[in-house]
C-alpha atoms as a PDB file:
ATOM      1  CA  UNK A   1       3.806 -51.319 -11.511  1.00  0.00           C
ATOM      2  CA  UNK A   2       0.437 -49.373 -10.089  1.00  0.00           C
ATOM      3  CA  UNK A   3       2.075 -47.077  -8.295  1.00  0.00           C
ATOM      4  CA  UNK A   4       4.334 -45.386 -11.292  1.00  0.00           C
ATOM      5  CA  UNK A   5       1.098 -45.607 -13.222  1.00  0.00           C
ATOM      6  CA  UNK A   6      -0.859 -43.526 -10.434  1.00  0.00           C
ATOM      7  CA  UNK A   7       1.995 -41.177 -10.650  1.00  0.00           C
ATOM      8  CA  UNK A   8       1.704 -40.799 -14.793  1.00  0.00           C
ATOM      9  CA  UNK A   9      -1.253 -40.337 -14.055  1.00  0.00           C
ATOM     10  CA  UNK A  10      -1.232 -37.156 -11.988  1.00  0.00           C
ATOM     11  CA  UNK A  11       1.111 -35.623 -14.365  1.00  0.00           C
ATOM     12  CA  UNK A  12      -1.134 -33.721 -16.484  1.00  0.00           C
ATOM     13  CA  UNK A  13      -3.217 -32.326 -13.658  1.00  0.00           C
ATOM     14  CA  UNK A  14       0.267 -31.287 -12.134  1.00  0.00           C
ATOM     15  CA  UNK A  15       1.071 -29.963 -15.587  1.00  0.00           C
ATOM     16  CA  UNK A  16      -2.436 -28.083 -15.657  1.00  0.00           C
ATOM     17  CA  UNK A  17      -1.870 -26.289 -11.962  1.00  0.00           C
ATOM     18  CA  UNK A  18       1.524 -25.608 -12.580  1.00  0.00           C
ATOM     19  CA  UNK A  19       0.180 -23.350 -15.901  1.00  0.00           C
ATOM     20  CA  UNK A  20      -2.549 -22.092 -14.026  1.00  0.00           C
ATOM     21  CA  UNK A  21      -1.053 -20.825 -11.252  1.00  0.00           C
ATOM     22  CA  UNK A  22       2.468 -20.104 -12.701  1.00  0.00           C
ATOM     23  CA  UNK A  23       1.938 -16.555 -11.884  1.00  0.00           C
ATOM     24  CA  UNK A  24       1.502 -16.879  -8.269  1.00  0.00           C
ATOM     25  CA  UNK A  25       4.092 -19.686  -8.084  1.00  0.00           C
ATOM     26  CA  UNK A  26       6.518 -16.892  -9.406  1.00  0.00           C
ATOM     27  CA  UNK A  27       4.952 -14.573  -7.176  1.00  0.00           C
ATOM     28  CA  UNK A  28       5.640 -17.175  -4.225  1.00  0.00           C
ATOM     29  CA  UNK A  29       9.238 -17.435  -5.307  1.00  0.00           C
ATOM     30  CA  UNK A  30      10.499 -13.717  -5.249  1.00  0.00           C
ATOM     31  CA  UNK A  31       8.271 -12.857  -2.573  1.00  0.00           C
ATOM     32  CA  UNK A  32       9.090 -15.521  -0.129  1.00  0.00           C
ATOM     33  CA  UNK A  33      11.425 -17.956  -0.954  1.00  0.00           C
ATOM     34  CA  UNK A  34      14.697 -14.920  -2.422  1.00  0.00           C
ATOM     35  CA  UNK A  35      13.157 -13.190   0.690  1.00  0.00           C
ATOM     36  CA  UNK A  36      13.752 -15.920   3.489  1.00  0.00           C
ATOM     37  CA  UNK A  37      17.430 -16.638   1.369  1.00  0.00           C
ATOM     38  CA  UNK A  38      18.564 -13.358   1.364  1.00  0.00           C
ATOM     39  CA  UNK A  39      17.752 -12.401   4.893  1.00  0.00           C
ATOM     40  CA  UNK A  40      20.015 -15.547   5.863  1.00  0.00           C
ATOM     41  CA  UNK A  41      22.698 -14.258   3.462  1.00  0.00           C
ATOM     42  CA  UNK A  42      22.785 -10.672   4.089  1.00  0.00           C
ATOM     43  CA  UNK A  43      21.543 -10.350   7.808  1.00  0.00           C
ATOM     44  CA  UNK A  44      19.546  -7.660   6.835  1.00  0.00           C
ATOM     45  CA  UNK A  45      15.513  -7.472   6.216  1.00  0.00           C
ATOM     46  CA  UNK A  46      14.517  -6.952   3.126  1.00  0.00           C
ATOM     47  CA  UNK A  47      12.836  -3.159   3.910  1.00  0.00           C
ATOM     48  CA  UNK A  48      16.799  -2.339   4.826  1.00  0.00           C
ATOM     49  CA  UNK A  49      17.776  -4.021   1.607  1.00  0.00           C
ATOM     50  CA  UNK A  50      15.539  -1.985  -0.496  1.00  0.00           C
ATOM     51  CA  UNK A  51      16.971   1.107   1.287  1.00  0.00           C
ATOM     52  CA  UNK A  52      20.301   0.540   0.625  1.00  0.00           C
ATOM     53  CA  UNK A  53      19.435   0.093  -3.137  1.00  0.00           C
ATOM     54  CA  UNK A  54      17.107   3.305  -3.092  1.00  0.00           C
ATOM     55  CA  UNK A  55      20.335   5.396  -1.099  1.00  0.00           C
ATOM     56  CA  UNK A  56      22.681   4.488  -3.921  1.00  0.00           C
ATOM     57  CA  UNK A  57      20.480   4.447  -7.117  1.00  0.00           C
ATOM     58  CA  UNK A  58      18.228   7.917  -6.232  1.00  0.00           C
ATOM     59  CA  UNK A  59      19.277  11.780  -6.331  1.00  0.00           C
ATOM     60  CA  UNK A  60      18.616  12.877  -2.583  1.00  0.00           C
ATOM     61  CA  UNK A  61      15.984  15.227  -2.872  1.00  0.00           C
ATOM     62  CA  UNK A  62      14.323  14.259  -6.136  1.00  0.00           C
ATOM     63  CA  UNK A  63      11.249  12.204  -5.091  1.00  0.00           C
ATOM     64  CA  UNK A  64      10.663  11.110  -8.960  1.00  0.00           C
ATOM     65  CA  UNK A  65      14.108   9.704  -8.705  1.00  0.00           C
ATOM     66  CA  UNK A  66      13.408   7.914  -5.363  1.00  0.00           C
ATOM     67  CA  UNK A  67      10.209   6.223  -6.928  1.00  0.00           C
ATOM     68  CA  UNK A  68      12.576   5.225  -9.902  1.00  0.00           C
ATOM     69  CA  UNK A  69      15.443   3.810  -7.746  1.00  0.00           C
ATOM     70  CA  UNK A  70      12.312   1.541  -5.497  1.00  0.00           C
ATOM     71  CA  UNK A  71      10.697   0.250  -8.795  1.00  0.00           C
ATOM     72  CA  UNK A  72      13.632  -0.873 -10.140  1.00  0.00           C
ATOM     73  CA  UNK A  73      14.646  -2.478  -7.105  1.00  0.00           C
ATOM     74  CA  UNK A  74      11.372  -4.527  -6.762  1.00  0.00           C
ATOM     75  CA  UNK A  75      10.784  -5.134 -10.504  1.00  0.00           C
ATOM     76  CA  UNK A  76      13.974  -6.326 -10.939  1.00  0.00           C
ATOM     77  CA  UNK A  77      15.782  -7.138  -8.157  1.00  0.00           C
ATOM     78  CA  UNK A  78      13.436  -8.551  -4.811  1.00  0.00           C
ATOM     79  CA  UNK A  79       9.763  -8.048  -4.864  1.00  0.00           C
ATOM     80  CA  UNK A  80       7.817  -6.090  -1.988  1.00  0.00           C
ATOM     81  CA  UNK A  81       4.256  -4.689  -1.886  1.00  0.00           C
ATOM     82  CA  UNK A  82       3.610  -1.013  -1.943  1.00  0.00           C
ATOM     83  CA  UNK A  83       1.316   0.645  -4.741  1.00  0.00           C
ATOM     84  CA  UNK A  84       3.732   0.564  -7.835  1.00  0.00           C
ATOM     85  CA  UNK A  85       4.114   2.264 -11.009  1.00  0.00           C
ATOM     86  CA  UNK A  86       0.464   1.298 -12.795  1.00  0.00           C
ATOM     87  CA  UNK A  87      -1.942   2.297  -9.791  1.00  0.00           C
ATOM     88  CA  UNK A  88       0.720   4.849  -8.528  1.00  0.00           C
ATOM     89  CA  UNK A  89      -0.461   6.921 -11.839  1.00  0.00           C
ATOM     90  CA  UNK A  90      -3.972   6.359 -10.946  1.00  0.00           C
ATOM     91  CA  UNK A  91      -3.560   7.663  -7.468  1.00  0.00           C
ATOM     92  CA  UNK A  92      -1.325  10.465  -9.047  1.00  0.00           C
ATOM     93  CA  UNK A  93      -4.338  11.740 -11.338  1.00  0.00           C
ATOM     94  CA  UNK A  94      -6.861  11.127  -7.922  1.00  0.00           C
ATOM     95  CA  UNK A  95      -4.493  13.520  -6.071  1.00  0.00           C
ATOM     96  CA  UNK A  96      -3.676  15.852  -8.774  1.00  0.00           C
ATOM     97  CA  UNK A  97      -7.852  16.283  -8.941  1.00  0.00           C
ATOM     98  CA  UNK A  98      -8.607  17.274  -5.527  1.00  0.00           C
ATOM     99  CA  UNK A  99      -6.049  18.676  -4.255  1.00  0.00           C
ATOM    100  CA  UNK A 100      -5.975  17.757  -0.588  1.00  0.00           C
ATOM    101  CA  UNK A 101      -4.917  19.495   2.584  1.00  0.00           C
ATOM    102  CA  UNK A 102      -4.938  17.149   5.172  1.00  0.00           C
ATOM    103  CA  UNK A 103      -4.307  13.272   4.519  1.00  0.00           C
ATOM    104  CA  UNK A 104      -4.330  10.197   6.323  1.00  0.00           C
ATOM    105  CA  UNK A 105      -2.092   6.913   5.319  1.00  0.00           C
ATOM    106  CA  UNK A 106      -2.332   3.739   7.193  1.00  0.00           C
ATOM    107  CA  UNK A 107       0.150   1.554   6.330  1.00  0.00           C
ATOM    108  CA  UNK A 108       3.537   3.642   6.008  1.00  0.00           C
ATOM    109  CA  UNK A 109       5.752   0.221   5.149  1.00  0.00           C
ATOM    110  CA  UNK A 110       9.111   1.932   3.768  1.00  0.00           C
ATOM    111  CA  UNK A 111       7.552   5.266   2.382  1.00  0.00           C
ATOM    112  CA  UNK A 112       6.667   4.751  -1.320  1.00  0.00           C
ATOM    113  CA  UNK A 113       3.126   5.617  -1.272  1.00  0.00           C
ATOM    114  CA  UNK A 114       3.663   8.263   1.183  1.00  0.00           C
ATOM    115  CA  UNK A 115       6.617   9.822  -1.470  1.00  0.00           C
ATOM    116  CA  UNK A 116       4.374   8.963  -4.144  1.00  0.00           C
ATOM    117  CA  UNK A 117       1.449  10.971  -2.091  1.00  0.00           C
ATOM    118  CA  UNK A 118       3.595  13.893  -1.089  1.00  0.00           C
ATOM    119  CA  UNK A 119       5.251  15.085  -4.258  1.00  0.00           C
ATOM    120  CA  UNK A 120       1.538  15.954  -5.825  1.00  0.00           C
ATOM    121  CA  UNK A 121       0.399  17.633  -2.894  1.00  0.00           C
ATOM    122  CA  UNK A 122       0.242  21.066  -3.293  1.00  0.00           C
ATOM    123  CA  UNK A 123       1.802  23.629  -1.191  1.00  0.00           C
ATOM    124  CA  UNK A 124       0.649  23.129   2.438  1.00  0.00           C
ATOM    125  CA  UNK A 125      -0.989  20.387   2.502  1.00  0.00           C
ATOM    126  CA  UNK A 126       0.817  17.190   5.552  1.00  0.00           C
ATOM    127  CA  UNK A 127       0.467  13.624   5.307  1.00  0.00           C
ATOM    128  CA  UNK A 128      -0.218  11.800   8.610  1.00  0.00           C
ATOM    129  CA  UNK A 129       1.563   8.780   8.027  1.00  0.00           C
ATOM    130  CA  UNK A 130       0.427   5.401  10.452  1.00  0.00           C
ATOM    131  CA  UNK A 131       2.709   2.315  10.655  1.00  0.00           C
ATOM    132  CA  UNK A 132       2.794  -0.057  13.574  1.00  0.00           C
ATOM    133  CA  UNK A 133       6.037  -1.909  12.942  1.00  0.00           C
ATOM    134  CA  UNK A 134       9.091   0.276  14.435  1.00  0.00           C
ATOM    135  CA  UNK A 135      11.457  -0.691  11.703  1.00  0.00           C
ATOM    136  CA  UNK A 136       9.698  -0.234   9.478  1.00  0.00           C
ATOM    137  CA  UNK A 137       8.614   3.179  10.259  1.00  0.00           C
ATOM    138  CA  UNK A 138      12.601   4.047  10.414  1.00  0.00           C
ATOM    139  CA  UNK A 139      13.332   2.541   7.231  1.00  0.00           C
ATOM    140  CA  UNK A 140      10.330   4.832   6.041  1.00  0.00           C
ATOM    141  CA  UNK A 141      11.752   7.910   7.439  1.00  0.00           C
ATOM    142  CA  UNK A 142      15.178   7.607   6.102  1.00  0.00           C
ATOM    143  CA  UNK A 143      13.333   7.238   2.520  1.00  0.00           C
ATOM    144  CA  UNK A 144      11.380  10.102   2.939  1.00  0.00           C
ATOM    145  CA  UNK A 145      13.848  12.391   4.183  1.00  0.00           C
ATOM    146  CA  UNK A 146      15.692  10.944   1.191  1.00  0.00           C
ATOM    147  CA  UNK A 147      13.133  12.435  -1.093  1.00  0.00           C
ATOM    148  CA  UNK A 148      13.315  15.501   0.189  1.00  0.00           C
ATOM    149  CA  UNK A 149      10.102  16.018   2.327  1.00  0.00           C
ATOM    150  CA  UNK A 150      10.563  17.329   6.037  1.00  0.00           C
ATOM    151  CA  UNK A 151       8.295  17.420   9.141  1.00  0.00           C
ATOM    152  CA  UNK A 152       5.626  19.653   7.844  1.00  0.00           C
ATOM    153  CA  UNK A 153       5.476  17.769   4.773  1.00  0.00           C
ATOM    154  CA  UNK A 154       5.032  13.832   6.442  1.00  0.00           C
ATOM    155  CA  UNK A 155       4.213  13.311   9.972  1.00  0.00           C
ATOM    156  CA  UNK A 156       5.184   9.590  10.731  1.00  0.00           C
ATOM    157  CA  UNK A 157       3.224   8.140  13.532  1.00  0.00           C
ATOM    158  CA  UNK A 158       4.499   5.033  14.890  1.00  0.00           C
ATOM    159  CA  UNK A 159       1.328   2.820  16.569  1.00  0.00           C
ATOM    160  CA  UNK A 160      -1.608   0.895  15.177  1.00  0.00           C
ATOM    161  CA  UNK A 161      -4.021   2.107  13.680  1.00  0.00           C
ATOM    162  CA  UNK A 162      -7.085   1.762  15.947  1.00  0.00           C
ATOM    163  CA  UNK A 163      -4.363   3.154  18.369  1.00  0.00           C
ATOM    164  CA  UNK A 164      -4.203   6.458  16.281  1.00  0.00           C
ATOM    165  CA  UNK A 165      -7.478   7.225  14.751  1.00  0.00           C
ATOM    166  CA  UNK A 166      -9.470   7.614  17.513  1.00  0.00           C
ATOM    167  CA  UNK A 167      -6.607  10.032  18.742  1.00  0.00           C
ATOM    168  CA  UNK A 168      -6.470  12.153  15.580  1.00  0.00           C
ATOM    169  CA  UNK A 169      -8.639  14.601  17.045  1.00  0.00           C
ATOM    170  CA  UNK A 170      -6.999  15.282  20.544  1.00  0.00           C
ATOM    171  CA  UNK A 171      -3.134  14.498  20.086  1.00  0.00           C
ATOM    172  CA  UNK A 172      -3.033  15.782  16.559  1.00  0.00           C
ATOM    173  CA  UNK A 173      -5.572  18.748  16.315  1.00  0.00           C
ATOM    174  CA  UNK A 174      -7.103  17.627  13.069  1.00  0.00           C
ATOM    175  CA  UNK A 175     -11.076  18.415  12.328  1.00  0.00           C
ATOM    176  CA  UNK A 176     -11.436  16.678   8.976  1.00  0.00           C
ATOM    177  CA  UNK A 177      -9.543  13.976   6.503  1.00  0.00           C
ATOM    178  CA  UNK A 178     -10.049  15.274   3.157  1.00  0.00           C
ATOM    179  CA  UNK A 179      -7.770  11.691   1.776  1.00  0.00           C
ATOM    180  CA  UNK A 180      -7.517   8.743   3.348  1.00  0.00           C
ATOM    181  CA  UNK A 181      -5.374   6.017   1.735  1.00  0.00           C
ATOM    182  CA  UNK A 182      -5.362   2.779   3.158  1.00  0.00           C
ATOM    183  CA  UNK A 183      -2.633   0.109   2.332  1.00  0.00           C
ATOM    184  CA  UNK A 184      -2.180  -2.329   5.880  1.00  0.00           C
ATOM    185  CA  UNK A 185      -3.383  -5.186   6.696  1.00  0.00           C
ATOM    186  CA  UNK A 186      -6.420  -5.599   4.619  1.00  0.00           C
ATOM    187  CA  UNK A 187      -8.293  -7.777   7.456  1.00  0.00           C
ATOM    188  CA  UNK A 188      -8.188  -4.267   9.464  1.00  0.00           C
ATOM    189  CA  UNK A 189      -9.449  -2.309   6.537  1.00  0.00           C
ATOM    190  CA  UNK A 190     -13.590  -2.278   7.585  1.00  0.00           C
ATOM    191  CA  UNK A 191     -12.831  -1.692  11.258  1.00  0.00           C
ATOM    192  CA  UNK A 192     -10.859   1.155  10.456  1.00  0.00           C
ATOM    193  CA  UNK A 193     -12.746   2.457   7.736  1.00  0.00           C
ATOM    194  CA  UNK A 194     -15.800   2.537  10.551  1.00  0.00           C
ATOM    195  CA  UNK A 195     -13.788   4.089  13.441  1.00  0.00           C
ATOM    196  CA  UNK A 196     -12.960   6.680  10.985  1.00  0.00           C
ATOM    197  CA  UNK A 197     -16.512   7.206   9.895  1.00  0.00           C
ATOM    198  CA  UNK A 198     -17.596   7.692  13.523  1.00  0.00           C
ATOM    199  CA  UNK A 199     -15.086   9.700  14.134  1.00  0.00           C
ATOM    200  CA  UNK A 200     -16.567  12.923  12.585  1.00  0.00           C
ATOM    201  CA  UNK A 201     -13.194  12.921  10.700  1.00  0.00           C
ATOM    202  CA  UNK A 202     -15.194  12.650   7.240  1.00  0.00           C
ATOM    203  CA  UNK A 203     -16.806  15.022   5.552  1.00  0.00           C
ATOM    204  CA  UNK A 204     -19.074  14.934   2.413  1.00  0.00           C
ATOM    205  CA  UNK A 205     -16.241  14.693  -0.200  1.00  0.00           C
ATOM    206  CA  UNK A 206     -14.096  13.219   2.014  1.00  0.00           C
ATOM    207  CA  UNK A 207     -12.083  10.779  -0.120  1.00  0.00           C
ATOM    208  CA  UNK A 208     -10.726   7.189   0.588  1.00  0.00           C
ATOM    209  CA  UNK A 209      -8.424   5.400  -2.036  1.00  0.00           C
ATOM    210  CA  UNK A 210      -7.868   1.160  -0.045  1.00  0.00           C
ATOM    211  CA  UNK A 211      -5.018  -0.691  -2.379  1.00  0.00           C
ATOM    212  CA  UNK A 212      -5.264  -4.516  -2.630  1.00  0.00           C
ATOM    213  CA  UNK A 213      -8.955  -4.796  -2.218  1.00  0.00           C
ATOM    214  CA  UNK A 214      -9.139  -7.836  -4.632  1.00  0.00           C
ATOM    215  CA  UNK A 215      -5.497  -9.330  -4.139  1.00  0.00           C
ATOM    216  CA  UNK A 216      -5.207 -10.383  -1.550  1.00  0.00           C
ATOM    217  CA  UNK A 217      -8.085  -9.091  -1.102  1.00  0.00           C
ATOM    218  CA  UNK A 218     -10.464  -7.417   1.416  1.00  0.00           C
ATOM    219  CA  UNK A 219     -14.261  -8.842   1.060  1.00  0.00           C
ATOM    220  CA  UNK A 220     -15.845  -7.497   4.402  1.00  0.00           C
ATOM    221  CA  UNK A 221     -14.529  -4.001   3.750  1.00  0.00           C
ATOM    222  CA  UNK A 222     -16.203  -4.121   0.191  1.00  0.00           C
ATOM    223  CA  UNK A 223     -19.371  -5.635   1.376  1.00  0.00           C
ATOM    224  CA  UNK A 224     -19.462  -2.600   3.871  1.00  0.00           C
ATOM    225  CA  UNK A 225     -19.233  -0.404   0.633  1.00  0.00           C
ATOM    226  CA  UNK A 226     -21.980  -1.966  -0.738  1.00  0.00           C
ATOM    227  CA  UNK A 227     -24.125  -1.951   2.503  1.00  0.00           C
ATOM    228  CA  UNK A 228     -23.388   0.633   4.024  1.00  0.00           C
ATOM    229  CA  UNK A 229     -24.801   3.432   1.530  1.00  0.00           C
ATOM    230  CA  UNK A 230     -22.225   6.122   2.371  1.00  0.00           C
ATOM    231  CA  UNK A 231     -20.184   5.952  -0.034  1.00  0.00           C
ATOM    232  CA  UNK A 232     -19.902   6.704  -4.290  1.00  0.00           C
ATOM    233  CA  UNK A 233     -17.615   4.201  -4.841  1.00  0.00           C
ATOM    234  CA  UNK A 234     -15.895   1.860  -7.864  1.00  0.00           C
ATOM    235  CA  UNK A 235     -13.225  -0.094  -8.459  1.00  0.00           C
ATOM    236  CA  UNK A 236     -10.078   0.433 -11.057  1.00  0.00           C
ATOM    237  CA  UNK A 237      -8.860  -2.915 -11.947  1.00  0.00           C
ATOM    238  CA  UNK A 238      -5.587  -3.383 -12.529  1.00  0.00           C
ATOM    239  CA  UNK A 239      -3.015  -6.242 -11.784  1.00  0.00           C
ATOM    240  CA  UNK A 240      -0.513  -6.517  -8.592  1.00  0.00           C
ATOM    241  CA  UNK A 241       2.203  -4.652  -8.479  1.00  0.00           C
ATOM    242  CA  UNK A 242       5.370  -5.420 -10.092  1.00  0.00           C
ATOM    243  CA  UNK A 243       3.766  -8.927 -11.342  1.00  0.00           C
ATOM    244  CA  UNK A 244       1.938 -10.683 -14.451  1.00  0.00           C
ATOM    245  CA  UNK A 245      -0.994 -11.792 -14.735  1.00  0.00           C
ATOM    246  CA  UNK A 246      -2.437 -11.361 -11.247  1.00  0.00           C
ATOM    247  CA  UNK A 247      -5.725  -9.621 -11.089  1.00  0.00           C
ATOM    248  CA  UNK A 248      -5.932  -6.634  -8.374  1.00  0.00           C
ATOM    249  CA  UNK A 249      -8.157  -3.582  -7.768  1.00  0.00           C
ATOM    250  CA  UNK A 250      -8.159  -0.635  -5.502  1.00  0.00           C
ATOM    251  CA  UNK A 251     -11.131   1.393  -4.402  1.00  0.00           C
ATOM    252  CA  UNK A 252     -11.856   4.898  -4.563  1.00  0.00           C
ATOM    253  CA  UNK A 253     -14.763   6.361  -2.304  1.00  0.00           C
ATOM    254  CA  UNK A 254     -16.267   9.704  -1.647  1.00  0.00           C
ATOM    255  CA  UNK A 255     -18.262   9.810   1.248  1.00  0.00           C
ATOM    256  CA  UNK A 256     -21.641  11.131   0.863  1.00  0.00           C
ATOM    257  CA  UNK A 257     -22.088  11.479   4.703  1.00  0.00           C
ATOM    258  CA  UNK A 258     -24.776   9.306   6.936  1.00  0.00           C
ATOM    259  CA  UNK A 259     -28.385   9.860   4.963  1.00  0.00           C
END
C-alpha cells in the first residue's frame, strides 16, 4: 500500500511540470517525435518533405508565395526552425532600412531566410549564403531557384563556416559585409562573430542580425556583446517560431569598429 501512495503522491508535481512545460512538450512532439515517424514512413528527410510541400503549394517565381507555402507547411503541418513570419517582419523592416549591398548568411538550412533576405534587397545587392550540410544546401537551392532568384542574386557556398570566412576575402573578392545574419549552430555564433571581426570584413555600420540568441539560446556570444564594446546592440523579444508560449530573441548589432 506505500508504494501507490508514493505514486499519488507525485501526481500533482507531475501535473504541475506537465502545465509548465506543456509548451516545450508540444514543441518536443512536432519537432522530434512526427519528425523521427515520418522519416521512417516516407523515406525522405524532413528538409525534402518541406520542399515537396513548398513545390506544390507556391507560384514559381513569387518569393511572397514561397514564404506562404513554407509557413504553412511548418505551422501546420511539421515544424522546422528558420526565422518565421513574426521576426521575418522585423528583419524585413531592418533590411528595408539600410539597404545593403553585400550580405553574409551563415546557416542556409532550406533557403527561407535567404528568400526572405533576397526579395527586400534592392537592385544589385548578392547574398553569400554558408551551409555546411550538402543536402541541405541542395534542398536550399531548389527553393531559391523556386523563388525566382538566380546566381547574382544568392551565392550558395557549401562548407563551414570558419571554412569560409576567413576565405571571403581571397576566393570571393569581397572588401566589406555591410549584413551579416547569423542563424547556425548557436554554439559557433562568438567564434564566428570574432573571425569576422578580425577579418577587416566590418566596417563602422556594418550590421549583424543572430536569430535564436535566447532559445535555444547563445550566452557566450551575448556576453561578447556586452564585453566586447564594439557593438550598439539590443535585443527584440519575441517567441520561437511557429510555437506558443516560448520566449526567444534575436540580436541586432552595428559595429562601431575597435575604439
Amino acid at each position: 500500500m506505500v508504494y501507490p501512495a508514493i505514486a499519488f503522491a507525485f501526481i500533482p508535481l507531475l501535473l504541475t511540470l506537465l502545465i509548465r512545460y506543456r509548451f516545450y512538450f508540444a514543441l518536443f512532439y512536432r519537432a522530434v517525435l512526427v519528425r523521427l515517424w515520418k522519416d521512417c514512413v516516407t523515406g525522405l528527410s524532413r528538409e525534402e518533405r518541406a520542399y515537396q510541400y513548398v513545390l506544390t503549394h507556391a507560384t514559381p517565381g513569387d518569393p511572397d508565395s514561397v514564404l506562404e507555402a513554407f509557413d504553412e507547411w511548418c505551422s501546420k503541418v511539421e515544424f522546422i526552425s528558420n526565422i518565421g513570419p513574426k521576426k521575418g517582419k522585423i528583419l524585413d523592416r531592418i533590411l528595408t532600412e539600410q539597404s545593403p549591398l553585400t550580405i553574409l548568411e551563415l546557416g542556409t538550412h532550406c533557403g527561407y531566410s535567404t528568400v526572405r533576405m533576397a526579395r527586400s534587397l534592392p537592385l544589385g545587392a548578392r547574398i553569400y549564403s554558408v551551409e555546411m550540410d550538402q543536402y541541405n544546401a541542395a534542398i536550399a537551392e531548389k527553393i531559391i531557384r523556386l523563388a525566382g532568384f538566380d546566381d547574382d542574386a544568392v551565392e550558395l557556398i557549401v562548407n563551414p563556416s570558419d571554412e569560409v570566412i576567413p576565405r571571403l576575402r581571397s576566393d570571393f573578392g569581397l572588401e566589406r559585409l555591410d549584413f551579416v545574419f547569423m542563424d547556425h549552430w548557436k554554439k559557433c555564433y562568438v567564434t564566428d562573430l570574432q573571425m569576422l571581426e578580425g577579418s577587416g570584413l566590418l566596417g563602422k555600420g556594418s550590421m549583424i542580425v543572430a536569430d535564436n540568441v535566447i532559445f535555444p539560446g547563445a550566452p557566450k556570444f551575448l556576453r561578447h556583446l556586452r564585453k566586447s564594446g564594439l557593438y550598439e546592440w539590443k535585443i527584440h523579444r519575441a517567441t520561437l517560431e511557429y510555437s506558443k508560449g516560448i520566449r526567444d530573441g534575436m540580436a541586432e548589432m552595428v559595429y562601431q569598429g575597435i575604439k
